[in-house]
PDB file of N, CA and C in Angstrom:
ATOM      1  N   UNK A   1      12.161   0.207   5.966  1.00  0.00           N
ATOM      2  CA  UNK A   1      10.876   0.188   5.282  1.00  0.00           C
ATOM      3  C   UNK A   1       9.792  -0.282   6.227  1.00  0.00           C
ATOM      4  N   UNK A   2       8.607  -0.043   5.468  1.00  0.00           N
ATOM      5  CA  UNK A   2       7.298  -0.380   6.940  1.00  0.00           C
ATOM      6  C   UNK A   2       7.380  -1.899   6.667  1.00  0.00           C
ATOM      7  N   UNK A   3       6.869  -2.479   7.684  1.00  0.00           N
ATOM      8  CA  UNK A   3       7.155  -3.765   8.182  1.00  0.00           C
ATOM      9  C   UNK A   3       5.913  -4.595   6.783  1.00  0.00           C
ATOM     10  N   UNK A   4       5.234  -3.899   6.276  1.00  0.00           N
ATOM     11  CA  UNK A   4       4.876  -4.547   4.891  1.00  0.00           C
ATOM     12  C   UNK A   4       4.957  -4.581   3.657  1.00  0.00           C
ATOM     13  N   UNK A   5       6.134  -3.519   3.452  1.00  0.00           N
ATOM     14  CA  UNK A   5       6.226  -3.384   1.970  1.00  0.00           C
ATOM     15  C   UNK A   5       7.043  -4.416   1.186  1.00  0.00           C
ATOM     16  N   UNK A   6       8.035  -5.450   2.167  1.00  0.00           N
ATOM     17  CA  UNK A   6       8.004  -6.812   1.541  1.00  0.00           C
ATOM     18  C   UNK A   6       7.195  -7.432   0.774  1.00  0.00           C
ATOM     19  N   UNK A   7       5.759  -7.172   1.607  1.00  0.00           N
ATOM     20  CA  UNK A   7       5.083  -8.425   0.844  1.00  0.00           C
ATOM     21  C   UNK A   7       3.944  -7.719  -0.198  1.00  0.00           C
ATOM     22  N   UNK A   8       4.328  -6.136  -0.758  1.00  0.00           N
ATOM     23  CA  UNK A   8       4.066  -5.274  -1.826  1.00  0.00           C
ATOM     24  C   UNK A   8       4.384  -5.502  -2.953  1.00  0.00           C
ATOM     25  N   UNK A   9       5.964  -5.783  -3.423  1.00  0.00           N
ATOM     26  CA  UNK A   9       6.826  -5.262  -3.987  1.00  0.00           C
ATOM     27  C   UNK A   9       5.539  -5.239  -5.781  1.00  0.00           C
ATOM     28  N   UNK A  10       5.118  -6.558  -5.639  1.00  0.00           N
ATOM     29  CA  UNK A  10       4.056  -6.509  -6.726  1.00  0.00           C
ATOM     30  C   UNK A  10       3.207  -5.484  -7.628  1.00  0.00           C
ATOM     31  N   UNK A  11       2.641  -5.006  -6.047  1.00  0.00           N
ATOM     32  CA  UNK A  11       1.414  -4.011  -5.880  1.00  0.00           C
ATOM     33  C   UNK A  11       2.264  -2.597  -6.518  1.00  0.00           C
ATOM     34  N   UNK A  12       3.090  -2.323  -5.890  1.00  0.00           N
ATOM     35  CA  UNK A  12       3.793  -1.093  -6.157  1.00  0.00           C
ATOM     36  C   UNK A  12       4.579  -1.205  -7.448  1.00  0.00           C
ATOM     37  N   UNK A  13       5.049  -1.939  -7.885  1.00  0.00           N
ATOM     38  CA  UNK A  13       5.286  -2.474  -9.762  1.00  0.00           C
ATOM     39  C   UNK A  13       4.398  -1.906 -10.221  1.00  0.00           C
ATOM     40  N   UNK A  14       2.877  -2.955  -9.893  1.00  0.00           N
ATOM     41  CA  UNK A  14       1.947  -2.510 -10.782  1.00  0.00           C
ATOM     42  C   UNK A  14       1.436  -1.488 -10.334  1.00  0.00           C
ATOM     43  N   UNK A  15       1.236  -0.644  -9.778  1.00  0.00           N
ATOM     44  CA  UNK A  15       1.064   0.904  -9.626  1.00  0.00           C
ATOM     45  C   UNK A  15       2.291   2.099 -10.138  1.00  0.00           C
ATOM     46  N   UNK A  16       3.489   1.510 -10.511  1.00  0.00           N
ATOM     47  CA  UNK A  16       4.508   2.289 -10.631  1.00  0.00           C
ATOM     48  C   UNK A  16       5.440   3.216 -10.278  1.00  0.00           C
ATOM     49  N   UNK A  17       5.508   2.453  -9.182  1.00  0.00           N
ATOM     50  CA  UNK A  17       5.732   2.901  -7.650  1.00  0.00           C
ATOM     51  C   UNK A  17       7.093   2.451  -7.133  1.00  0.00           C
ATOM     52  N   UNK A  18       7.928   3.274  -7.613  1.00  0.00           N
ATOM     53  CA  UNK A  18       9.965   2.644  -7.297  1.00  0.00           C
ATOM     54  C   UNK A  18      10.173   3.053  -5.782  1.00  0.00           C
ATOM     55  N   UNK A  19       9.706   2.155  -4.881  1.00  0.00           N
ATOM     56  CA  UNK A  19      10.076   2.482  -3.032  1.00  0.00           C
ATOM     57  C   UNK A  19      11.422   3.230  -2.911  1.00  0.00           C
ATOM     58  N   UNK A  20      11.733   4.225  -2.584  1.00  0.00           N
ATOM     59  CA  UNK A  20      13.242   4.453  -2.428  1.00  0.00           C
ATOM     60  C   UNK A  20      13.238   5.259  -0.778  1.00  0.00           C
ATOM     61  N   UNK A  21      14.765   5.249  -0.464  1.00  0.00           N
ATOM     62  CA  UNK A  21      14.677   6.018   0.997  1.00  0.00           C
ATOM     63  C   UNK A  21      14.057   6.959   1.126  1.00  0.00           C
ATOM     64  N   UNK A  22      14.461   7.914  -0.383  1.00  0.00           N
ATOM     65  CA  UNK A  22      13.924   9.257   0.228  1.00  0.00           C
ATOM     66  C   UNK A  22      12.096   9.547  -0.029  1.00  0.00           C
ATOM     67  N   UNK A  23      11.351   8.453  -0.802  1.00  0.00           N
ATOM     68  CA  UNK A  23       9.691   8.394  -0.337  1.00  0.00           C
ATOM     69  C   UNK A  23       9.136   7.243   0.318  1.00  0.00           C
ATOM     70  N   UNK A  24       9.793   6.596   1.042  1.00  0.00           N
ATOM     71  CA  UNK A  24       8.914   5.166   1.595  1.00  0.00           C
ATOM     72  C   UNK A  24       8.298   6.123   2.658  1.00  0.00           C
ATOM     73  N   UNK A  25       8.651   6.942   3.030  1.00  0.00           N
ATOM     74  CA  UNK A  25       7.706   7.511   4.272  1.00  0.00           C
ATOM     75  C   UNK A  25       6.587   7.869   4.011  1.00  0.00           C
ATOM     76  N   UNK A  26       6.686   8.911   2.599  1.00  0.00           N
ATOM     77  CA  UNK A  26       5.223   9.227   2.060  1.00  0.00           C
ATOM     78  C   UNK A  26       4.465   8.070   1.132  1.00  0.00           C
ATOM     79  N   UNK A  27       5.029   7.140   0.912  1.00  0.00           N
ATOM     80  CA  UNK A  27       4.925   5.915   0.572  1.00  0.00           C
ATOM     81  C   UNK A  27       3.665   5.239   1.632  1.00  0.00           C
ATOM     82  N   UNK A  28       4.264   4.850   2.620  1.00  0.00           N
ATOM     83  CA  UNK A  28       3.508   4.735   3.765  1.00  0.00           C
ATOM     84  C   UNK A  28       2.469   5.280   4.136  1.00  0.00           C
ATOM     85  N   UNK A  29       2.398   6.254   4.239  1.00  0.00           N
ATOM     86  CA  UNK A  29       1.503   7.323   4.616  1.00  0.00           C
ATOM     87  C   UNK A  29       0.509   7.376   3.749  1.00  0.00           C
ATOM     88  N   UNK A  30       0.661   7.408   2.526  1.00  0.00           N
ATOM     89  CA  UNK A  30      -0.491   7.078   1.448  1.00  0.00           C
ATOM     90  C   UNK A  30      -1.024   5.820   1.654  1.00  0.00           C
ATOM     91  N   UNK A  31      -0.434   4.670   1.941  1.00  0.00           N
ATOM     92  CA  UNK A  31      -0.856   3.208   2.121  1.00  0.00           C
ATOM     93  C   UNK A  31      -1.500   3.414   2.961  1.00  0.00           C
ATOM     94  N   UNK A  32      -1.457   4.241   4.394  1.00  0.00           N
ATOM     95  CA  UNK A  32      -2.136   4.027   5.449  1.00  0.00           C
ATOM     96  C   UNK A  32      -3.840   5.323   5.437  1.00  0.00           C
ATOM     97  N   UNK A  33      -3.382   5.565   4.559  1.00  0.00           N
ATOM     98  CA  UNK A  33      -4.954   6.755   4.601  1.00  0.00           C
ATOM     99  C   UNK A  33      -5.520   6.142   3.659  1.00  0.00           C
ATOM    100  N   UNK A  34      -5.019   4.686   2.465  1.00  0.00           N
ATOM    101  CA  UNK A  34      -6.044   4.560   1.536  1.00  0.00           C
ATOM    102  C   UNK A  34      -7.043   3.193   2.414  1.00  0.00           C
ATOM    103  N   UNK A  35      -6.391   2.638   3.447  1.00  0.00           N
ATOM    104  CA  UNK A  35      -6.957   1.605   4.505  1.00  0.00           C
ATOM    105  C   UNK A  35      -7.591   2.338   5.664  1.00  0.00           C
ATOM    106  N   UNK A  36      -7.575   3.777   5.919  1.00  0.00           N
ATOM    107  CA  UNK A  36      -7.866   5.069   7.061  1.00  0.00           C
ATOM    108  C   UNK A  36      -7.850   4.029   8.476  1.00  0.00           C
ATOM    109  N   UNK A  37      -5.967   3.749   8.620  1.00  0.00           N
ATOM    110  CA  UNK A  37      -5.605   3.502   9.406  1.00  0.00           C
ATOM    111  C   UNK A  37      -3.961   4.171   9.951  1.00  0.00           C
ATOM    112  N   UNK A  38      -4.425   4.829  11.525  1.00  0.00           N
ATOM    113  CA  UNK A  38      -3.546   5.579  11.967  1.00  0.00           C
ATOM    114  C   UNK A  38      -2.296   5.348  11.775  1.00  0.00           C
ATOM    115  N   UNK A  39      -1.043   6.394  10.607  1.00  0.00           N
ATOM    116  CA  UNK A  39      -0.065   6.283  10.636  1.00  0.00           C
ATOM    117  C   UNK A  39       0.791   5.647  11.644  1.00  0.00           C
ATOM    118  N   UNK A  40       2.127   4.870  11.225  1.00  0.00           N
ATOM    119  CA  UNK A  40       2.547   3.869  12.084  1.00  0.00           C
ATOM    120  C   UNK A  40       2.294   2.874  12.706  1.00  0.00           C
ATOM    121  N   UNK A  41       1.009   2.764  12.639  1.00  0.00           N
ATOM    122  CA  UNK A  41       0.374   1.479  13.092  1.00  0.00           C
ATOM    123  C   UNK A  41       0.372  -0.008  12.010  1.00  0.00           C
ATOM    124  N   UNK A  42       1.398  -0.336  12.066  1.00  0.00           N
ATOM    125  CA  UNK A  42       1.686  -1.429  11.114  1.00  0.00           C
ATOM    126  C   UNK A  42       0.933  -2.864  10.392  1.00  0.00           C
ATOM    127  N   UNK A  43       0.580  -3.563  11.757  1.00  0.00           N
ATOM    128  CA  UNK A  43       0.064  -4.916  11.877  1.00  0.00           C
ATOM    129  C   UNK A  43      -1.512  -4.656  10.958  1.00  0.00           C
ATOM    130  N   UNK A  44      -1.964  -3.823  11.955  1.00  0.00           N
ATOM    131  CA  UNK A  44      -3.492  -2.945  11.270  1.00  0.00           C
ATOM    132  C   UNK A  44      -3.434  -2.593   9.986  1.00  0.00           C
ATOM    133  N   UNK A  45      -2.501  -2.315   9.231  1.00  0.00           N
ATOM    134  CA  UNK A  45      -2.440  -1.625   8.307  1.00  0.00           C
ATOM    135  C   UNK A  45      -2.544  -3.030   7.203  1.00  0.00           C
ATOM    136  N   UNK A  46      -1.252  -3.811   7.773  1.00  0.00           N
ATOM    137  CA  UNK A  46      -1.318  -4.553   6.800  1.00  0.00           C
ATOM    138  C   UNK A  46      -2.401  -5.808   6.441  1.00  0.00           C
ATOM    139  N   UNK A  47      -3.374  -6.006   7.255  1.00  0.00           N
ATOM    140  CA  UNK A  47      -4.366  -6.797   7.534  1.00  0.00           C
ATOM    141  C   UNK A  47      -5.260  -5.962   6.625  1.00  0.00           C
ATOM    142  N   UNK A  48      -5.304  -4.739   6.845  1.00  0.00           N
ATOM    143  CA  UNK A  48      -6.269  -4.296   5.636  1.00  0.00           C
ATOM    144  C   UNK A  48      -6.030  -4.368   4.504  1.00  0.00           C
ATOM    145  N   UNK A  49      -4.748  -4.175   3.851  1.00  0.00           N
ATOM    146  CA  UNK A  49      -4.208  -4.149   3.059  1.00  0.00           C
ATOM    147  C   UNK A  49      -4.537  -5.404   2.274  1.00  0.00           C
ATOM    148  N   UNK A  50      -4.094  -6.522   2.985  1.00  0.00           N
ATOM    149  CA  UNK A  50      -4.237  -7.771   2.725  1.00  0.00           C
ATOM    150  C   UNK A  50      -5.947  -7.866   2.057  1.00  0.00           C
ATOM    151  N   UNK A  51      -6.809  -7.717   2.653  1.00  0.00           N
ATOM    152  CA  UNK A  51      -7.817  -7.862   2.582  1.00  0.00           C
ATOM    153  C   UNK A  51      -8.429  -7.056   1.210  1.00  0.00           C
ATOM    154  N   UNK A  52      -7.599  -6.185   0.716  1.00  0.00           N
ATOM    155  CA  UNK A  52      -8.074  -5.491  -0.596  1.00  0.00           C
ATOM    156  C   UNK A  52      -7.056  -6.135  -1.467  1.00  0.00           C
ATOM    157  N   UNK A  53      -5.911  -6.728  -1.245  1.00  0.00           N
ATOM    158  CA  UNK A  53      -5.240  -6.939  -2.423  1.00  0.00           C
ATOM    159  C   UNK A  53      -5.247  -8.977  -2.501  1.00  0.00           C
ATOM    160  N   UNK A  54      -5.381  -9.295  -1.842  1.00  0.00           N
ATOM    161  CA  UNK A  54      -5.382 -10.933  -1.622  1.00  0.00           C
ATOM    162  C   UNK A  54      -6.704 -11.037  -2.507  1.00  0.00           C
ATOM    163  N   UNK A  55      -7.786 -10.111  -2.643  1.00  0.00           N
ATOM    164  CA  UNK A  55      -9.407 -10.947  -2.572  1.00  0.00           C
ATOM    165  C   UNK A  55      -9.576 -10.975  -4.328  1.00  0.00           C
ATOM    166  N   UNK A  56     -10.199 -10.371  -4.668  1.00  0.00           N
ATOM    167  CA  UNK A  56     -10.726 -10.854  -6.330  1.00  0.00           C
ATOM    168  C   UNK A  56      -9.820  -9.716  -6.860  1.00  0.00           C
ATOM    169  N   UNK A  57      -9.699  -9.933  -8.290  1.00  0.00           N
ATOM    170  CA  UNK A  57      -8.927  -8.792  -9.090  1.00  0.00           C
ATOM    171  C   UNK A  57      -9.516  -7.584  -9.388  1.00  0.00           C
ATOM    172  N   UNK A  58     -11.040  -7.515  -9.231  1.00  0.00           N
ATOM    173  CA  UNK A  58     -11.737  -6.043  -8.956  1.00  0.00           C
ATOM    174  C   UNK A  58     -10.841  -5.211  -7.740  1.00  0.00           C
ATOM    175  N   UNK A  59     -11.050  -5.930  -6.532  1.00  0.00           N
ATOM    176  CA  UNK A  59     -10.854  -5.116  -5.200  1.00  0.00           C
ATOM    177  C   UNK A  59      -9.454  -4.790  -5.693  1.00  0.00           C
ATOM    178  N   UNK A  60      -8.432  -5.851  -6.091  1.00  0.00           N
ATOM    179  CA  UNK A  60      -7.322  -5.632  -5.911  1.00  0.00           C
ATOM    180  C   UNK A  60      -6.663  -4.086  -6.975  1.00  0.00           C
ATOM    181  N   UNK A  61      -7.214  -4.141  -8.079  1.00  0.00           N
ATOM    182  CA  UNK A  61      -7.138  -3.290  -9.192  1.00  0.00           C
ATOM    183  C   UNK A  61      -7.127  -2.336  -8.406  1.00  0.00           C
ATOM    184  N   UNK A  62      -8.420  -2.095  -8.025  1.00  0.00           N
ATOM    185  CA  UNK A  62      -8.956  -0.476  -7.428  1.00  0.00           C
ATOM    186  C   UNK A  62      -8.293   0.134  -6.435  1.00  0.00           C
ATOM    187  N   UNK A  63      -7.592  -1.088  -5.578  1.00  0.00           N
ATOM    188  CA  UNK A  63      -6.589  -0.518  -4.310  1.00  0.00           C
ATOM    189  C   UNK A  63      -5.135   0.044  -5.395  1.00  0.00           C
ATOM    190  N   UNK A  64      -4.841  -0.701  -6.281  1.00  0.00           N
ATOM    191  CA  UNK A  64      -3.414  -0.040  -7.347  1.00  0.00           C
ATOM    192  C   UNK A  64      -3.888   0.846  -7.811  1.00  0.00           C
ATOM    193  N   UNK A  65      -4.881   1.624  -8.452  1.00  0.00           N
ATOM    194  CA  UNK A  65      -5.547   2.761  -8.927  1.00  0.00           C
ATOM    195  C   UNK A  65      -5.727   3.895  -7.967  1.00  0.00           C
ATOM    196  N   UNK A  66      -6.300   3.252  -6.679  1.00  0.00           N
ATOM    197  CA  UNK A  66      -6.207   4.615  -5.539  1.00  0.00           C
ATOM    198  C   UNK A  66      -4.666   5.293  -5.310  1.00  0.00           C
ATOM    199  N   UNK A  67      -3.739   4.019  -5.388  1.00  0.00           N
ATOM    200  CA  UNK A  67      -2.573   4.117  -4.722  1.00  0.00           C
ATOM    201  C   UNK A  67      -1.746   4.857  -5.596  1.00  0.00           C
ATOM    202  N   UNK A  68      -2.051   4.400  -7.040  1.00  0.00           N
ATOM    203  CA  UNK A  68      -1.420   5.475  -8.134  1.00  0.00           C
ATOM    204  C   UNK A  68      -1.807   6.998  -8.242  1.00  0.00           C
ATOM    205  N   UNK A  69      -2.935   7.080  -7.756  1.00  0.00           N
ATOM    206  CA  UNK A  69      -3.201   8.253  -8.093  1.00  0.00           C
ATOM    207  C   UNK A  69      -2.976   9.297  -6.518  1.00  0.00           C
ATOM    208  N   UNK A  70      -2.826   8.902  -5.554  1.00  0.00           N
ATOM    209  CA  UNK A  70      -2.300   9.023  -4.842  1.00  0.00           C
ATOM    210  C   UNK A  70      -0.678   9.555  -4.589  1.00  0.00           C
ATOM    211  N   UNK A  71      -0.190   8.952  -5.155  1.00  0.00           N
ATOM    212  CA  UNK A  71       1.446   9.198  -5.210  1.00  0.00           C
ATOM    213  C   UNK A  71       1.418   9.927  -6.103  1.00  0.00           C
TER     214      UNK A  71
END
């Protein structure tokens, strides 16, 4: 799994989002175009990430709403 979906497992609950082998890739890949940071690039990714889901429950909502509708 990408080196942040540990510290997801929440986010992807509440989006409804069951990680399994055969989509963590496109899993990923959606995580990383909703932060429009270059696939595989991990550390980057998750710093943004952080930064929409750590901050108030507006930002955080709207990042589970992109991400749902997304997948």
């Amino acid at each position: 799994m990408s080196c942040y979906f540990r510290h997801m497992k929440e986010i992807f609950e509440d989006a409804g989002i069951e990680v399994t082998k055969a989509n963590k890739k496109q899993v990923d890949k959606i995580v990383h175009g909703l932060v429009d940071i270059e696939y595989k690039n991990c550390s980057p990714t998750w710093k943004a990430v952080k930064e929409q889901i750590k901050g108030d429950d507006k930002t955080r909502n709207r990042f589970i709403e992109r991400l749902k509708e997304q997948s």
